[in-house]
C-alpha atoms as a PDB file:
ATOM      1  CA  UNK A   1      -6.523   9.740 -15.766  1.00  0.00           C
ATOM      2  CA  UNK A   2      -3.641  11.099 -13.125  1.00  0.00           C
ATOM      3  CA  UNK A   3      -1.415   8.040 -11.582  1.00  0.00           C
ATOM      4  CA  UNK A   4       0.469   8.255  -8.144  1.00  0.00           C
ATOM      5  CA  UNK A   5       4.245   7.335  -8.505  1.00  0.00           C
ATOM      6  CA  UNK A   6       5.141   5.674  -5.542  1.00  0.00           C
ATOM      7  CA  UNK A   7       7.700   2.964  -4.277  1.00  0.00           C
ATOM      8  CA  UNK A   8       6.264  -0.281  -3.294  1.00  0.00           C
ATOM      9  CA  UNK A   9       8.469  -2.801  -1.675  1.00  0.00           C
ATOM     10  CA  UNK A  10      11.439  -1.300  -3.275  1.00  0.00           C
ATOM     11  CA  UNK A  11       9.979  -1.196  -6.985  1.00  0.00           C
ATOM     12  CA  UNK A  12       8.461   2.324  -8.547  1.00  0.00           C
ATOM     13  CA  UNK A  13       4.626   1.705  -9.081  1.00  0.00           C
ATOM     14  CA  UNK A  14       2.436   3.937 -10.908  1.00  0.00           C
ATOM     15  CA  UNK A  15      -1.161   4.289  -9.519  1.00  0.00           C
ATOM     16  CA  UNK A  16      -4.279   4.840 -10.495  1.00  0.00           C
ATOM     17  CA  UNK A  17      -5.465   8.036  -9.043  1.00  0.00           C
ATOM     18  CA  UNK A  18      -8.701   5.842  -7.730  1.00  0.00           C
ATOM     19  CA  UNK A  19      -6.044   4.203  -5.150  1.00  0.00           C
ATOM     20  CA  UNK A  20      -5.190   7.694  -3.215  1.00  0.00           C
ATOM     21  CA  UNK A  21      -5.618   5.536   0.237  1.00  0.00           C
ATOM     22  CA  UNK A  22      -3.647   3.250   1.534  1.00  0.00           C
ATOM     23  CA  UNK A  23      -6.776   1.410   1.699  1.00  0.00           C
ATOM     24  CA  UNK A  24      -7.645   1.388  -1.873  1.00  0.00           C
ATOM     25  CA  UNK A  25      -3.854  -0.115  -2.613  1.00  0.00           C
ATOM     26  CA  UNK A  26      -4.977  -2.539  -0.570  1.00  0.00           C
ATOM     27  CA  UNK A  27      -7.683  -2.882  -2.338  1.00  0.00           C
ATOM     28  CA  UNK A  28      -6.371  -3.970  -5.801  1.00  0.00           C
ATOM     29  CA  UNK A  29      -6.157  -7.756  -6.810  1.00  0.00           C
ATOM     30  CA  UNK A  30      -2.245  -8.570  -5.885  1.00  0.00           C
ATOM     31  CA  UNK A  31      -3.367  -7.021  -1.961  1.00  0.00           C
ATOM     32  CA  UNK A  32      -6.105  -8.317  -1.468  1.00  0.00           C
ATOM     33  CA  UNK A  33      -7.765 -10.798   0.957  1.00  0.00           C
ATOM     34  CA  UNK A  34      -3.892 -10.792   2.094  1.00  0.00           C
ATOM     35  CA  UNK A  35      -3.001 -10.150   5.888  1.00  0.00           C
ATOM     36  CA  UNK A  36      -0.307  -8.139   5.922  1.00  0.00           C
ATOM     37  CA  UNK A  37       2.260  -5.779   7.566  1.00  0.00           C
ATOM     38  CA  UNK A  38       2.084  -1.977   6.043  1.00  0.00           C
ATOM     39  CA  UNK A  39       4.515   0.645   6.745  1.00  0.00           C
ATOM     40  CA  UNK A  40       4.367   4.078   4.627  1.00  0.00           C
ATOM     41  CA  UNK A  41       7.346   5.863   4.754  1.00  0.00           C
ATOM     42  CA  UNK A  42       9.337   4.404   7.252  1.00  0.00           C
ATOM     43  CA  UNK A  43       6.309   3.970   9.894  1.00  0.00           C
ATOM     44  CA  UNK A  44       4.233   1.096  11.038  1.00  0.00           C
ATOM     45  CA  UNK A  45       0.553   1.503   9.680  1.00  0.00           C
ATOM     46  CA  UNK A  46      -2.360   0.322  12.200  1.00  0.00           C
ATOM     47  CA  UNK A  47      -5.473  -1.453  10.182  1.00  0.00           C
ATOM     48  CA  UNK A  48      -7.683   1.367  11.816  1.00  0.00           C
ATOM     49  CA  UNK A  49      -5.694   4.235   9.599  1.00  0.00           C
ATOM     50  CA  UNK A  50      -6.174   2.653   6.188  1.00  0.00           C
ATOM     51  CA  UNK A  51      -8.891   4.915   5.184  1.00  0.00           C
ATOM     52  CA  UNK A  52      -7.400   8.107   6.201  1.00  0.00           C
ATOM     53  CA  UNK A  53      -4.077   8.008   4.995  1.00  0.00           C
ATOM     54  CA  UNK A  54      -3.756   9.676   1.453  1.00  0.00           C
ATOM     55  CA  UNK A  55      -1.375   8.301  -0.912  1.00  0.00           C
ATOM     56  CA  UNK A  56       1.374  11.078  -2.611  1.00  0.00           C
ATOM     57  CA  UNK A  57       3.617  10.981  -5.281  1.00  0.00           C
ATOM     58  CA  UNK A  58       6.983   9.564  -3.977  1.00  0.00           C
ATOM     59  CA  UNK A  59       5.498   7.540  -0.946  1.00  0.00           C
ATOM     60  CA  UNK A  60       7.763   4.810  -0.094  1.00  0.00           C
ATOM     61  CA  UNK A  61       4.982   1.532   1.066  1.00  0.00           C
ATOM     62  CA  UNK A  62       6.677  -1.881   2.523  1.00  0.00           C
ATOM     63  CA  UNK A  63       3.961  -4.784   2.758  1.00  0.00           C
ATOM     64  CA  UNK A  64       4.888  -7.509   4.387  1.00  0.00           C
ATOM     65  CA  UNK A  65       2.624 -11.052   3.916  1.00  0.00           C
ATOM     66  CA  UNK A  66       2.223 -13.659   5.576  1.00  0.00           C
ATOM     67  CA  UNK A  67       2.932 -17.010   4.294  1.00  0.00           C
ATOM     68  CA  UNK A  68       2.140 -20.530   6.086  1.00  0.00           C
ATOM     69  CA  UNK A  69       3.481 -23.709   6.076  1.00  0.00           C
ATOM     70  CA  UNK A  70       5.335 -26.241   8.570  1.00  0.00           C
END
Protein backbone atom coordinates (compact mmCIF):
# COMPACT_ATOMS: atom_id res chain seq x y z
CA UNK A 1 0.00 0.00 0.00
CA UNK A 2 1.24 3.71 -1.34
CA UNK A 3 1.49 6.43 1.70
CA UNK A 4 1.23 10.31 1.16
CA UNK A 5 4.26 12.20 2.73
CA UNK A 6 3.00 15.25 3.93
CA UNK A 7 3.75 17.91 6.74
CA UNK A 8 1.29 18.11 9.47
CA UNK A 9 1.61 20.85 11.97
CA UNK A 10 5.23 21.11 11.29
CA UNK A 11 6.06 17.22 11.64
CA UNK A 12 6.51 14.86 8.28
CA UNK A 13 3.54 12.30 8.35
CA UNK A 14 3.27 9.42 6.17
CA UNK A 15 -0.30 8.51 4.99
CA UNK A 16 -2.17 5.92 4.14
CA UNK A 17 -3.15 6.24 0.58
CA UNK A 18 -7.00 5.64 1.94
CA UNK A 19 -6.62 9.37 3.48
CA UNK A 20 -6.13 11.22 -0.13
CA UNK A 21 -8.84 13.96 1.25
CA UNK A 22 -8.48 16.28 3.55
CA UNK A 23 -11.54 14.77 4.80
CA UNK A 24 -10.34 11.34 5.34
CA UNK A 25 -7.23 12.96 7.55
CA UNK A 26 -9.81 14.17 9.33
CA UNK A 27 -11.14 11.21 9.56
CA UNK A 28 -8.48 9.16 11.47
CA UNK A 29 -8.66 8.69 15.36
CA UNK A 30 -6.18 11.71 16.61
CA UNK A 31 -8.83 14.21 14.20
CA UNK A 32 -11.62 13.16 14.92
CA UNK A 33 -14.85 14.38 16.61
CA UNK A 34 -12.32 17.50 17.02
CA UNK A 35 -13.48 21.08 15.84
CA UNK A 36 -10.84 22.50 14.32
CA UNK A 37 -9.08 25.15 12.14
CA UNK A 38 -7.50 23.56 8.71
CA UNK A 39 -5.28 25.34 6.43
CA UNK A 40 -3.45 23.29 3.47
CA UNK A 41 -0.68 24.96 2.20
CA UNK A 42 -0.75 28.24 3.47
CA UNK A 43 -4.73 28.73 2.91
CA UNK A 44 -7.70 28.69 5.15
CA UNK A 45 -9.86 25.47 4.41
CA UNK A 46 -13.85 25.98 4.62
CA UNK A 47 -15.72 22.68 6.21
CA UNK A 48 -17.71 22.60 2.82
CA UNK A 49 -14.23 21.71 0.77
CA UNK A 50 -13.17 18.73 2.86
CA UNK A 51 -14.29 16.23 0.41
CA UNK A 52 -12.87 17.70 -2.63
CA UNK A 53 -9.56 18.59 -1.77
CA UNK A 54 -7.00 15.75 -2.68
CA UNK A 55 -4.13 15.23 -0.53
CA UNK A 56 -0.33 15.20 -2.46
CA UNK A 57 2.89 14.27 -1.50
CA UNK A 58 4.58 17.33 0.17
CA UNK A 59 1.27 19.12 1.33
CA UNK A 60 2.00 21.27 4.19
CA UNK A 61 -1.65 20.87 6.70
CA UNK A 62 -1.87 23.24 10.01
CA UNK A 63 -4.89 22.09 12.34
CA UNK A 64 -5.66 24.12 14.83
CA UNK A 65 -8.08 22.68 17.98
CA UNK A 66 -9.91 23.99 20.14
CA UNK A 67 -9.45 23.55 23.74
CA UNK A 68 -11.89 24.80 26.69
CA UNK A 69 -11.55 25.75 29.99
CA UNK A 70 -11.99 29.01 32.28
Amino acid sequence: MLALKVVINGEETLLPEECGTLAGLLRLPEWKDRRLVVELNGEIVSREEYDQLSLNNGDRIELVHFVGGG
